[in-house]
N, C-alpha and C. Protein backbone atom coordinates (compact mmCIF):
# COMPACT_ATOMS: atom_id res chain seq x y z
N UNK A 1 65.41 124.49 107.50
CA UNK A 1 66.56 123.64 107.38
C UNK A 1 67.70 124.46 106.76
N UNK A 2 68.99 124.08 107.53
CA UNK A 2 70.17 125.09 107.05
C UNK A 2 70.79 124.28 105.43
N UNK A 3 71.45 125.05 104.76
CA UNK A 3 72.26 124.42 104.12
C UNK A 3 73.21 123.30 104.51
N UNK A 4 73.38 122.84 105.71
CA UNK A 4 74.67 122.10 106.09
C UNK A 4 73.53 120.85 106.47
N UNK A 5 72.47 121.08 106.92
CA UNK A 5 71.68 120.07 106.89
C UNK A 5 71.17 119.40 105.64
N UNK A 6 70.75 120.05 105.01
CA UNK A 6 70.57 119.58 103.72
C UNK A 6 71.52 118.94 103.05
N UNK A 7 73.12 119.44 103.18
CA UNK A 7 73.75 118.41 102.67
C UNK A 7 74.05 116.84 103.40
N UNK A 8 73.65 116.86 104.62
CA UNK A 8 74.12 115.53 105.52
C UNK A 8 72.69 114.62 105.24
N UNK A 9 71.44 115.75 105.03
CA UNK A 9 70.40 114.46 104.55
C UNK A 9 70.45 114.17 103.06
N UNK A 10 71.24 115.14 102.21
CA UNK A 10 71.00 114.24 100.71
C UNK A 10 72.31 113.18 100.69
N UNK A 11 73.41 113.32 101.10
CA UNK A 11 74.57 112.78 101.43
C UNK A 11 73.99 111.22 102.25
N UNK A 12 73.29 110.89 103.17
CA UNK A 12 72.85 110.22 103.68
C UNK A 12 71.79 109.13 102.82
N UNK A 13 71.13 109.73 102.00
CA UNK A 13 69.63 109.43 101.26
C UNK A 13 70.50 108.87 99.98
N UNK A 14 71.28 109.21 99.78
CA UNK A 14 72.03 108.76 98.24
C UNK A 14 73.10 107.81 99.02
N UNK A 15 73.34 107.68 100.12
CA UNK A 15 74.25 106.40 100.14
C UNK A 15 72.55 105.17 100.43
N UNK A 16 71.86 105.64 101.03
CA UNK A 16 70.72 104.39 101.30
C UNK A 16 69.89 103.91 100.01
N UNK A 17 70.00 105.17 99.25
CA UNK A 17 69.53 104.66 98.05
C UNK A 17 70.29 103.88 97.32
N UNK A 18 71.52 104.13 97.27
CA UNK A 18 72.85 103.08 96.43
C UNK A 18 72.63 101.96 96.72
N UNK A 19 72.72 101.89 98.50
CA UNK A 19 72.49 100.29 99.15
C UNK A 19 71.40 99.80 98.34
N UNK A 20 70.28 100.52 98.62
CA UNK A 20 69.33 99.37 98.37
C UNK A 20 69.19 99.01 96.81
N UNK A 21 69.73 100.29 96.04
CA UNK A 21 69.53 99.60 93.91
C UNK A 21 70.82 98.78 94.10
N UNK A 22 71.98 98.73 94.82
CA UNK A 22 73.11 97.41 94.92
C UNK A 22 72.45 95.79 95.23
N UNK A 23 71.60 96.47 96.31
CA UNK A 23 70.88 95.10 96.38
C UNK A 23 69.80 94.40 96.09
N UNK A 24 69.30 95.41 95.11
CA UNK A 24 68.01 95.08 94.01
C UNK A 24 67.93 95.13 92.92
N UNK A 25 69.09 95.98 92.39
CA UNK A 25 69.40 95.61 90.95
C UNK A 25 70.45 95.73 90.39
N UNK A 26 71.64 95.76 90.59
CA UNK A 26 73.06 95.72 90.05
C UNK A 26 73.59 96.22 90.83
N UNK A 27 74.74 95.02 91.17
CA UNK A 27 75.79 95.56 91.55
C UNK A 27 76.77 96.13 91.77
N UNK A 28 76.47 96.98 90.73
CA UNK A 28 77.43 98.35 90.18
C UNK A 28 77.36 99.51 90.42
N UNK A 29 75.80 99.66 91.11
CA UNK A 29 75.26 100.53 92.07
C UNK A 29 75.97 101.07 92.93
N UNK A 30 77.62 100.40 93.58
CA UNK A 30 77.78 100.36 94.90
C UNK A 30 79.03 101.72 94.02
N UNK A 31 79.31 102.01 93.41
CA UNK A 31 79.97 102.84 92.72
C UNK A 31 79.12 104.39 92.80
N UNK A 32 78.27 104.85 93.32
CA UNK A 32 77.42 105.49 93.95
C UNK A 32 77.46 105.75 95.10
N UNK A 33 77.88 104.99 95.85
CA UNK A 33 77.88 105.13 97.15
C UNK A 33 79.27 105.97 97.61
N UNK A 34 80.43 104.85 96.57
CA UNK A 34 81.93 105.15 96.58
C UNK A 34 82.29 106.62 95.84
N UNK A 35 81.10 107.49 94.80
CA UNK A 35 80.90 108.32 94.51
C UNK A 35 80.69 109.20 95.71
N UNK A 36 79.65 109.37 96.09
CA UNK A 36 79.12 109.97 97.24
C UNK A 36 80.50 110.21 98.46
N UNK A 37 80.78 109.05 98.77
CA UNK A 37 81.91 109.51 99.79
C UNK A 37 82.94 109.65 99.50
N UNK A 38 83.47 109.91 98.11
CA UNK A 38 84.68 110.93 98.02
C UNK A 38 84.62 112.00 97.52
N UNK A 39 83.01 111.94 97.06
CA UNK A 39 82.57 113.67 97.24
C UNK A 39 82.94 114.48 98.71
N UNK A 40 82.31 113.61 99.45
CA UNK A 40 82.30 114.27 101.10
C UNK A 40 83.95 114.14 101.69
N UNK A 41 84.40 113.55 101.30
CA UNK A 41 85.94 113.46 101.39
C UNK A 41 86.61 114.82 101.17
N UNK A 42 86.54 114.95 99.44
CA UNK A 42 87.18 115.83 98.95
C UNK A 42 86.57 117.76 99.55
N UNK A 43 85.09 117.64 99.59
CA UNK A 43 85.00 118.42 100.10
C UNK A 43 85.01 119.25 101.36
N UNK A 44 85.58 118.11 102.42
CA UNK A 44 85.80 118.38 103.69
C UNK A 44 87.66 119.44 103.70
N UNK A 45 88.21 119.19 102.83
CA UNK A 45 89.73 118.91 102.22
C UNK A 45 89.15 120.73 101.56
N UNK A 46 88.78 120.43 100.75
CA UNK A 46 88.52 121.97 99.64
C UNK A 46 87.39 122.74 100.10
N UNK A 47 86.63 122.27 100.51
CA UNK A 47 84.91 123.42 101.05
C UNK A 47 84.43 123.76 99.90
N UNK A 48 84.63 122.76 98.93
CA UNK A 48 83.72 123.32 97.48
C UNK A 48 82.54 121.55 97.41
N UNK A 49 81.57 122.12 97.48
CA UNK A 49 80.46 120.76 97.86
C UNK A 49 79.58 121.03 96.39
N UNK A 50 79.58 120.40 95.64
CA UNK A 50 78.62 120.90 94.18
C UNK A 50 77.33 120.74 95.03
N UNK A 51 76.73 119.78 95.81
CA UNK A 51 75.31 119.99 96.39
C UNK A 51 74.92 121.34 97.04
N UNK A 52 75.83 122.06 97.87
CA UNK A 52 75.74 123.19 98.41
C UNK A 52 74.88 124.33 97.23
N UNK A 53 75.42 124.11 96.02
CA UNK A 53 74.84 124.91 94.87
C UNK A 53 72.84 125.06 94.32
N UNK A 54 73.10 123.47 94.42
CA UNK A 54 71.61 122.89 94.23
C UNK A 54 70.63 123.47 95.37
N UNK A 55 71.56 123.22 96.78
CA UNK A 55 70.73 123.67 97.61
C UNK A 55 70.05 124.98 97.91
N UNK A 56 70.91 125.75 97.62
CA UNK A 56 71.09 127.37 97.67
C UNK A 56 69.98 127.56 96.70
N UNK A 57 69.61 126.97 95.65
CA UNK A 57 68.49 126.87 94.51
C UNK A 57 66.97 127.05 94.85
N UNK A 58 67.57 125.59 95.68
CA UNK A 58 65.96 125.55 96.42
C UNK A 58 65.85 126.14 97.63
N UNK A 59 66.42 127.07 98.14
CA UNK A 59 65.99 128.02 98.81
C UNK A 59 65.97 128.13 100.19
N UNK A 60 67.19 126.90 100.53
CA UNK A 60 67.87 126.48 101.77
C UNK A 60 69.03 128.04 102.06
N UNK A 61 68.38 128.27 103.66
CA UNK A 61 69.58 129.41 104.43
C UNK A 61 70.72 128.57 104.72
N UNK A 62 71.72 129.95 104.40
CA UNK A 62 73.27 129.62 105.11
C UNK A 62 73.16 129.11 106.56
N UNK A 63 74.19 128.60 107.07
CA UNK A 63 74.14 128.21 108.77
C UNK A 63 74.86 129.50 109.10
């Protein structure tokens, strides 16, 4: 798995996870989600992704 994949499945997995603690245990959860996508916002804009870092960690190749 490339780095660019890795970010579209944790990017993906953290908005489904938001959904579902929004709709199982507070609704404040959804501030997570709204997190998440102006991460992916801003980094489409700048090309600086803080997950890209984590990933590179665990031992995910460049594309």
């Amino acid at each position: 798995m490339t780095i660019n994949n890795g970010v579209r499945v944790l990017a993906g997995s953290m908005v489904l996870l938001s959904v579902v603690l929004t709709l199982s245990v507070h609704s404040h959860f959804i501030w997570l989600t709204v997190f998440v996508g102006v991460n992916l916002i801003q980094s489409a804009f700048t090309g600086i992704c803080p997950a890209v870092y984590f990933l590179k960690k665990l031992g995910l190749r460049e594309a």
